[in-house]
Structures are given as structure tokens and as C-alpha cells.
PDB file of N, CA and C in Angstrom:
ATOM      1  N   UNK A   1     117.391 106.431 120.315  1.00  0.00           N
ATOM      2  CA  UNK A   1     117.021 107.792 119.959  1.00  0.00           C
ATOM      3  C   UNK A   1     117.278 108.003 118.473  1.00  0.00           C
ATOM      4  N   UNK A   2     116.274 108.409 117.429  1.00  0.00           N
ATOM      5  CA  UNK A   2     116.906 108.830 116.439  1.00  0.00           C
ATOM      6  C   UNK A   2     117.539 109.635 115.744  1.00  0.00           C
ATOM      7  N   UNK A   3     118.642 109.291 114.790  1.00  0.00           N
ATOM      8  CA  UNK A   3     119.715 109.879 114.458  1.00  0.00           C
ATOM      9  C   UNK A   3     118.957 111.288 113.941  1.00  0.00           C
ATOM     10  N   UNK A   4     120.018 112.451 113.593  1.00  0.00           N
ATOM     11  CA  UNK A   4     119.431 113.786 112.988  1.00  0.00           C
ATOM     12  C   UNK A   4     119.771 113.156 111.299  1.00  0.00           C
ATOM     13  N   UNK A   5     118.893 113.564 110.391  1.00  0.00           N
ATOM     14  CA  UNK A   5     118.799 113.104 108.756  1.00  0.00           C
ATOM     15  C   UNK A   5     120.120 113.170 108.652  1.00  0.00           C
ATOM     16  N   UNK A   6     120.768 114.234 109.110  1.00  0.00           N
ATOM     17  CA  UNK A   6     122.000 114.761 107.857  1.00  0.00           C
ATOM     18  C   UNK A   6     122.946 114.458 108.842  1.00  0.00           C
ATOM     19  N   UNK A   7     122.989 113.392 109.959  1.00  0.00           N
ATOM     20  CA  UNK A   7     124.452 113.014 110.537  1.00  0.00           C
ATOM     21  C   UNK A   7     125.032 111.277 109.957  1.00  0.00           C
ATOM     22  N   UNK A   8     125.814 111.090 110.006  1.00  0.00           N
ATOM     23  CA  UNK A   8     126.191 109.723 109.426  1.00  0.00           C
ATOM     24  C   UNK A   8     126.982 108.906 110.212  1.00  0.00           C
ATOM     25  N   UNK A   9     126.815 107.665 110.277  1.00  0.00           N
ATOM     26  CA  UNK A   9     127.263 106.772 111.536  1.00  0.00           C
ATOM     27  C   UNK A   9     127.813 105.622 110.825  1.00  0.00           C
ATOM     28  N   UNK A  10     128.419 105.140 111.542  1.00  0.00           N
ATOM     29  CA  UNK A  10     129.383 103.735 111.378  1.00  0.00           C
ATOM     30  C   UNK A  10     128.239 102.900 111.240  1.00  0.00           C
ATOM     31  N   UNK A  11     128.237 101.881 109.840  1.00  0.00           N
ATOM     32  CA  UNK A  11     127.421 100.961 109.494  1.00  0.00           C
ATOM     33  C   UNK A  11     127.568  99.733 111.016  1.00  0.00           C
ATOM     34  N   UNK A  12     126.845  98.896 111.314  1.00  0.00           N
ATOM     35  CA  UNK A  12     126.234  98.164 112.254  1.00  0.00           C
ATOM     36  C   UNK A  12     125.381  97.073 111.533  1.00  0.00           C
ATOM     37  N   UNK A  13     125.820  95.620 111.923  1.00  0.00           N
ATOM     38  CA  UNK A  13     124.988  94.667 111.192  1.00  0.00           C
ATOM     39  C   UNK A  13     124.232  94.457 111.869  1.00  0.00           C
ATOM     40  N   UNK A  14     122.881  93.926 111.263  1.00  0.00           N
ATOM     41  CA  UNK A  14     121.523  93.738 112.183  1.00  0.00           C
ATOM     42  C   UNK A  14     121.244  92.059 111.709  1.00  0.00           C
ATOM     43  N   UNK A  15     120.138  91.922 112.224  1.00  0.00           N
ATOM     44  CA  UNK A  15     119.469  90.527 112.023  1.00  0.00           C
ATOM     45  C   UNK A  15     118.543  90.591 110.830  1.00  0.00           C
ATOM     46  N   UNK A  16     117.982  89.813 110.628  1.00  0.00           N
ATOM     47  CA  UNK A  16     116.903  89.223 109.333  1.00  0.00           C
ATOM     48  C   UNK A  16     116.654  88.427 110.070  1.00  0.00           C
ATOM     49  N   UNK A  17     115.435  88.258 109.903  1.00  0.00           N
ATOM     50  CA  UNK A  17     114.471  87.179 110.087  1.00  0.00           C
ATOM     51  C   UNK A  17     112.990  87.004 109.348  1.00  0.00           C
ATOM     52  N   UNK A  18     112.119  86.325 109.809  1.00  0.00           N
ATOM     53  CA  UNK A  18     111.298  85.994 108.553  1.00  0.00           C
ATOM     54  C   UNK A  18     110.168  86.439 109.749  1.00  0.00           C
ATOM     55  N   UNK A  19     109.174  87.334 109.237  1.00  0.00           N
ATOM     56  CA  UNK A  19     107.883  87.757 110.054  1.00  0.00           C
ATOM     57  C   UNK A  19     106.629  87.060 109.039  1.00  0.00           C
ATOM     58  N   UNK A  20     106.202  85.664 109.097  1.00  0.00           N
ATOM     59  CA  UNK A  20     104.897  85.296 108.080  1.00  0.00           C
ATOM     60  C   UNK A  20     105.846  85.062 107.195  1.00  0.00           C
ATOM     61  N   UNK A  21     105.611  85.638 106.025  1.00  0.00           N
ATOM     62  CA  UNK A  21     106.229  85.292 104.529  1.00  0.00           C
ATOM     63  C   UNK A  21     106.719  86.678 104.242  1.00  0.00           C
ATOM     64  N   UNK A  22     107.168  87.266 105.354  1.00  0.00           N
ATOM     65  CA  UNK A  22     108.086  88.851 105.459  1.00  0.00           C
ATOM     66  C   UNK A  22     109.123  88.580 105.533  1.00  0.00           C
ATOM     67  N   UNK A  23     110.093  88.879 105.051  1.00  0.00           N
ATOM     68  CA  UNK A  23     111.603  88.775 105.484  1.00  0.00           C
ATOM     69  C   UNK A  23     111.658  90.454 106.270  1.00  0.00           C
ATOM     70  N   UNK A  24     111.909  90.806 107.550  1.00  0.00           N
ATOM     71  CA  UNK A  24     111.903  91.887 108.162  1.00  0.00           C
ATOM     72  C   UNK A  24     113.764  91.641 109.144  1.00  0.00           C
ATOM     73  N   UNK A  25     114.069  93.068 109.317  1.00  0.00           N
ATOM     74  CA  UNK A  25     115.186  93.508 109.576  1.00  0.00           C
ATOM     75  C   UNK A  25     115.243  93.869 111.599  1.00  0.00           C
ATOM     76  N   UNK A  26     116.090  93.530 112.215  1.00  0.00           N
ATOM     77  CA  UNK A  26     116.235  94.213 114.036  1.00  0.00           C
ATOM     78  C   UNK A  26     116.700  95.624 113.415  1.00  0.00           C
ATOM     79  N   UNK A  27     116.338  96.934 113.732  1.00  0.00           N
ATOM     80  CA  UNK A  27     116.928  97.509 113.694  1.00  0.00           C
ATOM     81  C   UNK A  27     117.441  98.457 114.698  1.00  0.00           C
ATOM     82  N   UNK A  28     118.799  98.194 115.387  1.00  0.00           N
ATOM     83  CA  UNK A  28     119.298  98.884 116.157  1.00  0.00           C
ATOM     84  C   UNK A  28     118.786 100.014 116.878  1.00  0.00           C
ATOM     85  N   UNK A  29     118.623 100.560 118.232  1.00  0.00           N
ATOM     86  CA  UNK A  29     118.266 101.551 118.856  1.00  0.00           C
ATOM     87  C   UNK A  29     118.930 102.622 118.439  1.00  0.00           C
ATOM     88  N   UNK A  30     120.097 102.640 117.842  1.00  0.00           N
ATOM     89  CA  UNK A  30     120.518 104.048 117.355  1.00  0.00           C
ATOM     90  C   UNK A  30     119.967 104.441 115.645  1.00  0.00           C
ATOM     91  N   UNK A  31     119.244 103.365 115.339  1.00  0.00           N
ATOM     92  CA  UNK A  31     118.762 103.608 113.903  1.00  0.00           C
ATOM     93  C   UNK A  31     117.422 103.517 113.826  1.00  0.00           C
ATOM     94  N   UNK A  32     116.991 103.964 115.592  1.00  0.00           N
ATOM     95  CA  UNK A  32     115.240 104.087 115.445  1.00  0.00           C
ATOM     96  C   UNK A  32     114.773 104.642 114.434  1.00  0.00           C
ATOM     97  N   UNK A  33     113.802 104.740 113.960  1.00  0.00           N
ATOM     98  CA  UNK A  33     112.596 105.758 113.329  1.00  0.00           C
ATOM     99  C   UNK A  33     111.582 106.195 113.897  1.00  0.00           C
ATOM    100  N   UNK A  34     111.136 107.884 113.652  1.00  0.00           N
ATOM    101  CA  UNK A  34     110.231 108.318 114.207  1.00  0.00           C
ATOM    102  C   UNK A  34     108.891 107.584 113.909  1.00  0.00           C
ATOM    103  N   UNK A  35     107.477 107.563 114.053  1.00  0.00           N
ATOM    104  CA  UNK A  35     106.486 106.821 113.549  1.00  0.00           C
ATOM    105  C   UNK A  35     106.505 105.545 113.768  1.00  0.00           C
ATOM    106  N   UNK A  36     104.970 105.164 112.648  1.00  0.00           N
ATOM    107  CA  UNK A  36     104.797 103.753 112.545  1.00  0.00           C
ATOM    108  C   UNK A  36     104.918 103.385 111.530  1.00  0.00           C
ATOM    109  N   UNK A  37     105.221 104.341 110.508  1.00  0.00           N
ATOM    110  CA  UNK A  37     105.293 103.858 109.046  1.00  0.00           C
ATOM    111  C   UNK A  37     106.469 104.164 108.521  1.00  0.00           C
ATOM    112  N   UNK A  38     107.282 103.419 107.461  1.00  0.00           N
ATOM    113  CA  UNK A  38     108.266 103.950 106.730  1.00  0.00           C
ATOM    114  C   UNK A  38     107.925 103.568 105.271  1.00  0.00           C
ATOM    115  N   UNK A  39     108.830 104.406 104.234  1.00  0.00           N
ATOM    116  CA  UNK A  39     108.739 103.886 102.859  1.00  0.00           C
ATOM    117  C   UNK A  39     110.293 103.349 102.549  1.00  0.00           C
ATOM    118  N   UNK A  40     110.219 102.536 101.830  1.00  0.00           N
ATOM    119  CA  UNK A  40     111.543 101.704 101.105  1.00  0.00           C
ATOM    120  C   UNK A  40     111.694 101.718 100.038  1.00  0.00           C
ATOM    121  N   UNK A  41     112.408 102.073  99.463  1.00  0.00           N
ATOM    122  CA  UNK A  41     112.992 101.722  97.967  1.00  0.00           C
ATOM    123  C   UNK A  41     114.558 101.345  97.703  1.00  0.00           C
ATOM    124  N   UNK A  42     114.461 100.858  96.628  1.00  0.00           N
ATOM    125  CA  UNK A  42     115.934  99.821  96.197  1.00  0.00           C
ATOM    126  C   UNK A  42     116.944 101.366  95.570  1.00  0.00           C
ATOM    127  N   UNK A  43     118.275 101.376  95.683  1.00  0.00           N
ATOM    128  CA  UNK A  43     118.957 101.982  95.068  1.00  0.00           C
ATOM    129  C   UNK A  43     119.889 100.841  94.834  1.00  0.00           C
ATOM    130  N   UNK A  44     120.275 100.644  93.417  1.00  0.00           N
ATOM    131  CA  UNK A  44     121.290  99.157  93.101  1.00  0.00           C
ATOM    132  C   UNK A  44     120.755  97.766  94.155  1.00  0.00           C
ATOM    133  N   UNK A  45     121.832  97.700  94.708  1.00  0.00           N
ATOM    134  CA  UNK A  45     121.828  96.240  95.518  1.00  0.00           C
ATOM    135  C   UNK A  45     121.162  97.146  97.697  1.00  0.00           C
ATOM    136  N   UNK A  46     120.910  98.418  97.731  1.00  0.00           N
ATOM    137  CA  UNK A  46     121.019  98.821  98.746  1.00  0.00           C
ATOM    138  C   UNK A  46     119.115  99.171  98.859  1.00  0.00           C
ATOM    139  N   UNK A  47     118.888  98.824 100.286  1.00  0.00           N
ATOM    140  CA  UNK A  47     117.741  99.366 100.612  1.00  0.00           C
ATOM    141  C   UNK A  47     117.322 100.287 101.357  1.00  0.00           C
ATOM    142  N   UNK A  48     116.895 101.601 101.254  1.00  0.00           N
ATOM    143  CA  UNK A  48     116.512 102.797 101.486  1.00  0.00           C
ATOM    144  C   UNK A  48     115.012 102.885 102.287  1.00  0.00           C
ATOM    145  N   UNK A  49     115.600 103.235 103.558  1.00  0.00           N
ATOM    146  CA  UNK A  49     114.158 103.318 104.722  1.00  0.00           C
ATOM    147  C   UNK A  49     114.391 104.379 105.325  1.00  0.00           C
ATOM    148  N   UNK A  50     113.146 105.378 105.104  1.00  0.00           N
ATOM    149  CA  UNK A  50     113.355 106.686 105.365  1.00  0.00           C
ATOM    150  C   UNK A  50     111.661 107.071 106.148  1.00  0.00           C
ATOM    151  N   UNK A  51     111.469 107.577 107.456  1.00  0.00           N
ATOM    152  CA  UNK A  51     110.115 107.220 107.918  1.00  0.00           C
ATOM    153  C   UNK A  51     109.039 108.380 106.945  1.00  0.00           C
ATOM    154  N   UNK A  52     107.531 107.752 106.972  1.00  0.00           N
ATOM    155  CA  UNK A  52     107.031 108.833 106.420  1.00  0.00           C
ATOM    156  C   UNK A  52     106.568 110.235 107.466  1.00  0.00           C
ATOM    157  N   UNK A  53     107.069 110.608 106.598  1.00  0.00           N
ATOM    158  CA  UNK A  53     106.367 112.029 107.366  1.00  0.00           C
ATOM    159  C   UNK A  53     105.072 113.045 106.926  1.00  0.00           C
ATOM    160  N   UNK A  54     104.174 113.604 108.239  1.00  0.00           N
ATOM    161  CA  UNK A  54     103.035 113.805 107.250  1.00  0.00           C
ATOM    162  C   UNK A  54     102.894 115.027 106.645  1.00  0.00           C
ATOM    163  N   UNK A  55     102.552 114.964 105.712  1.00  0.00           N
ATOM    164  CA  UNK A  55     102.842 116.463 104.743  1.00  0.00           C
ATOM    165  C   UNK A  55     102.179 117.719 105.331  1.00  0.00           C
ATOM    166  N   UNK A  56     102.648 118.818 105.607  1.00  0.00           N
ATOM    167  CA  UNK A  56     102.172 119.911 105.819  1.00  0.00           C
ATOM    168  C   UNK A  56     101.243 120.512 105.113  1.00  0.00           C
ATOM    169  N   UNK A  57     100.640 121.802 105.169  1.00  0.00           N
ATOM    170  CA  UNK A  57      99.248 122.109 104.413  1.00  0.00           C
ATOM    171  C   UNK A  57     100.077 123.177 103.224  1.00  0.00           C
ATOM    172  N   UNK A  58     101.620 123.452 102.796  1.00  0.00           N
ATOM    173  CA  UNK A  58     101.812 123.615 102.064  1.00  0.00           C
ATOM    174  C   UNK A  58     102.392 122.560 101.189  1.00  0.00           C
ATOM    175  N   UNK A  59     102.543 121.863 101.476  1.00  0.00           N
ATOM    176  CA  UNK A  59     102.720 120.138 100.372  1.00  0.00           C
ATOM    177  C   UNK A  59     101.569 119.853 100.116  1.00  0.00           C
ATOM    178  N   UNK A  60     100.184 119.849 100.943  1.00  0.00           N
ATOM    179  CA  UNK A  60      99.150 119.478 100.169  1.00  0.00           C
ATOM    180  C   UNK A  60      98.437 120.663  99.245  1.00  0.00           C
ATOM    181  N   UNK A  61      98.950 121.698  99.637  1.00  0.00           N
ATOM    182  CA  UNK A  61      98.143 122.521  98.490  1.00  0.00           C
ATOM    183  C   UNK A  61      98.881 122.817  97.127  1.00  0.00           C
ATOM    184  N   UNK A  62     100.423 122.185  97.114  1.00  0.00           N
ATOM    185  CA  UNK A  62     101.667 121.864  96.080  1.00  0.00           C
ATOM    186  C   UNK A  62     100.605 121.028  95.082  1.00  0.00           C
ATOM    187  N   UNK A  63     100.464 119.526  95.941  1.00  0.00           N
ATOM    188  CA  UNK A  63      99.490 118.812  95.121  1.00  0.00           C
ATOM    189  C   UNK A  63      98.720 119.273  95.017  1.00  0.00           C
ATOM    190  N   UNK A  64      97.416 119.692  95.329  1.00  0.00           N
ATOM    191  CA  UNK A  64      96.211 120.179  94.724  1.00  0.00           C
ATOM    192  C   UNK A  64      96.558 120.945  93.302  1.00  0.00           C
ATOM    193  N   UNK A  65      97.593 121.768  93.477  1.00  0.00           N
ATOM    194  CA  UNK A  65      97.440 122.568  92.171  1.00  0.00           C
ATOM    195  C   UNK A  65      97.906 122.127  90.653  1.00  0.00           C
ATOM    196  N   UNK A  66      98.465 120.598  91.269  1.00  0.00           N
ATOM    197  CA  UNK A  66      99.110 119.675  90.194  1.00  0.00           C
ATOM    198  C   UNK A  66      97.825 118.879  89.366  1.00  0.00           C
ATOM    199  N   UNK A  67      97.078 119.086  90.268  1.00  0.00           N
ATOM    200  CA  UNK A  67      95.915 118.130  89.809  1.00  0.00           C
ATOM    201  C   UNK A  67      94.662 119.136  88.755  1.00  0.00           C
ATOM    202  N   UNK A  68      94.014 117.900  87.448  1.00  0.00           N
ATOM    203  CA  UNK A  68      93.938 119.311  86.274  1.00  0.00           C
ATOM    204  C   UNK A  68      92.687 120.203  87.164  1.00  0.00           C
ATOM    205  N   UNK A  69      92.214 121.233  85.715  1.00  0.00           N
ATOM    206  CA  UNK A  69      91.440 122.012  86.625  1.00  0.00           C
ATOM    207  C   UNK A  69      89.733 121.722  86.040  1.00  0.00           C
ATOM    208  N   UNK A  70      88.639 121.827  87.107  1.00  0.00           N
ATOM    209  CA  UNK A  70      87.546 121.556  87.134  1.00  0.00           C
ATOM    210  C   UNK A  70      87.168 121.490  85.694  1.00  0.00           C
ATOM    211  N   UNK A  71      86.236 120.449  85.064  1.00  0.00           N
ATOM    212  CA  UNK A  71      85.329 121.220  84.178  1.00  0.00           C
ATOM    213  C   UNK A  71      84.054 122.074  84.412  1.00  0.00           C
ATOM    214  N   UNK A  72      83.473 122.714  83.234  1.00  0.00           N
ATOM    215  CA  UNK A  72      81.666 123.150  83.583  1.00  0.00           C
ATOM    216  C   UNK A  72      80.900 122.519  84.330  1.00  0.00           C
ATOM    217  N   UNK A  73      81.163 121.005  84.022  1.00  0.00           N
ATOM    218  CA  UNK A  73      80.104 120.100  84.587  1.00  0.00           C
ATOM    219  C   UNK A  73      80.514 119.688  86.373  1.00  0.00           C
ATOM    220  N   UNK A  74      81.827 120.123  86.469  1.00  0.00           N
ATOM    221  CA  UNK A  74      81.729 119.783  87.982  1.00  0.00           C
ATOM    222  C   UNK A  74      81.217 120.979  88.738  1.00  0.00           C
ATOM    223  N   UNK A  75      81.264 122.291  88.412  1.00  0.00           N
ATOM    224  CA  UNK A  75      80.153 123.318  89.470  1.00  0.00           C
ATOM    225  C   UNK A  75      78.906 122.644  89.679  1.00  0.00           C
ATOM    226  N   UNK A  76      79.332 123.279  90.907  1.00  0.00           N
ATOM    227  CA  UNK A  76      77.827 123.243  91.530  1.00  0.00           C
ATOM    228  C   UNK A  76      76.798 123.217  90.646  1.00  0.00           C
ATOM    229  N   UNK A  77      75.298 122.354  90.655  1.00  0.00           N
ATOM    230  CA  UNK A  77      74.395 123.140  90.387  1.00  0.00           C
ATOM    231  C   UNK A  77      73.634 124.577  91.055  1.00  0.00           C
ATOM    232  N   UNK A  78      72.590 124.920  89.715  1.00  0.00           N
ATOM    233  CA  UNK A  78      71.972 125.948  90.752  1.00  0.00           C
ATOM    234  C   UNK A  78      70.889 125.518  91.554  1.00  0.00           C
ATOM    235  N   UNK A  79      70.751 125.979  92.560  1.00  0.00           N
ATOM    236  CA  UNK A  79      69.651 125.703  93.866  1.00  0.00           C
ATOM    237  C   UNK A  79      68.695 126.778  94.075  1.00  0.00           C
ATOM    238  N   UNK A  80      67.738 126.359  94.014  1.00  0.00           N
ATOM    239  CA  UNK A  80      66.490 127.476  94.283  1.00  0.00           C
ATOM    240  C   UNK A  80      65.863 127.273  96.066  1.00  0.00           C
ATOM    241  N   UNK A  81      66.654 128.230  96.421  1.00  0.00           N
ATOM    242  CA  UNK A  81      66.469 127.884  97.834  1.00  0.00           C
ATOM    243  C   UNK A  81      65.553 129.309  98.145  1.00  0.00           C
ATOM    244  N   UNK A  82      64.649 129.404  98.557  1.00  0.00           N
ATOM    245  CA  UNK A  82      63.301 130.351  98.824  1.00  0.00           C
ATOM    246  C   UNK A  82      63.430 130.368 100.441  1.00  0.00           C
ATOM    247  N   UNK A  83      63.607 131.522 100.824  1.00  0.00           N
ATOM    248  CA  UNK A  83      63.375 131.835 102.119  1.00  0.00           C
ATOM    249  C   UNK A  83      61.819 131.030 102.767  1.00  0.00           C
ATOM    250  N   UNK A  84      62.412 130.876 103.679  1.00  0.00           N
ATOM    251  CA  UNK A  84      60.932 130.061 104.795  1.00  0.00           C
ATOM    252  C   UNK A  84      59.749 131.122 105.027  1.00  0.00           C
ATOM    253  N   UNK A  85      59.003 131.190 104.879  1.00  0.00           N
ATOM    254  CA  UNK A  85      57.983 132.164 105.185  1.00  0.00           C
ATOM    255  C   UNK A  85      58.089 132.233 106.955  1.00  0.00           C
ATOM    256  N   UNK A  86      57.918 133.749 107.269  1.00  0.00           N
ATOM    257  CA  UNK A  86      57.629 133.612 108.683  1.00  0.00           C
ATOM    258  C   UNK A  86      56.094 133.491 109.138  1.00  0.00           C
ATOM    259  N   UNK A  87      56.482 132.995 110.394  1.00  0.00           N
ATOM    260  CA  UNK A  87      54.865 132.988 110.941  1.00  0.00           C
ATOM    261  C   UNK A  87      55.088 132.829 112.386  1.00  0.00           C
ATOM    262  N   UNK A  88      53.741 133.195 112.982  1.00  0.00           N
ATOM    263  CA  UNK A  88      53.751 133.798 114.659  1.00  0.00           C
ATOM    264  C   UNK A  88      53.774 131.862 115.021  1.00  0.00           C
ATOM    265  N   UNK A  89      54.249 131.984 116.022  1.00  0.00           N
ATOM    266  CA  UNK A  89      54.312 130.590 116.536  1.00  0.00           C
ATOM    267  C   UNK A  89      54.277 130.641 117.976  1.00  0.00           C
ATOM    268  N   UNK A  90      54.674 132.021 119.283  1.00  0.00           N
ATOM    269  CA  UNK A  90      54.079 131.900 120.065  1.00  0.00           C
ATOM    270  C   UNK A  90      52.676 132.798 119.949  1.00  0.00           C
TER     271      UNK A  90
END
């Protein structure tokens, strides 16, 4: 079952082994992760696996507004769209 983020547990040694030309880790049932994906990064000599989680629609609209803003040339063009003429059809 996995742990809650902010509780902390007695370290536990795991295995290594080699998956292909992966060096991959057992990791204990009490140090499941939610998902199928995690991200890793190095702090000093220690490695940091934290699962991803998927961003809500206020994290993606955080990014959107980070990103610069349109020029002229990306509007729309204009469209000359002319109503269909009617006509009797039965």
C-alpha cells in the first residue's frame, strides 16, 4: 500500500538487478507507487523517485500563461463564409 508523501519510514534494503542494459531496483510493498510512471533525479550520491502525477486544469493553465503571447500573424485569418442560399427541395 502506498506510504502518505509526508510520513517517513525506516530505510529497508532492496535488490538491484540488471533489466536489458537497465540497472532497475525491487521495490518493497510498503514503498509502492501510485501509477505507471515515475520521475528520478540525483540529489548528491541519493536517488529521488517520486510518481508522476497528472496535472490538474489549474497547472495546465499555470503553463499556458508562461508561454509568450500570440503574434498578428498567428490570428485567424478572415473567412468569407456567405450564407447557403435557400431553396424548396420538397
Amino acid at each position: 500500500m502506498p506510504q502518505d508523501s509526508h510520513s517517513t519510514t525506516t530505510p529497508k534494503e532492496a535488490k538491484l538487478f540488471r533489466n536489458n542494459r537497465s540497472q532497475a531496483v525491487r521495490i518493497p510493498v510498503e514503498f509502492e507507487l501510485p501509477g505507471e510512471k515515475v520521475l528520478i533525479s540525483r540529489e548528491g550520491d541519493r536517488l529521488v523517485i517520486e510518481p508522476v502525477r497528472k496535472a490538474g486544469l489549474t497547472a495546465l493553465l499555470a503553463q499556458w500563461a508562461k508561454e509568450r503571447p500570440l503574434d498578428p500573424e498567428d490570428d485567424f485569418p478572415e473567412i468569407n463564409d456567405t450564407p447557403v442560399k435557400s431553396e424548396e427541395i420538397f
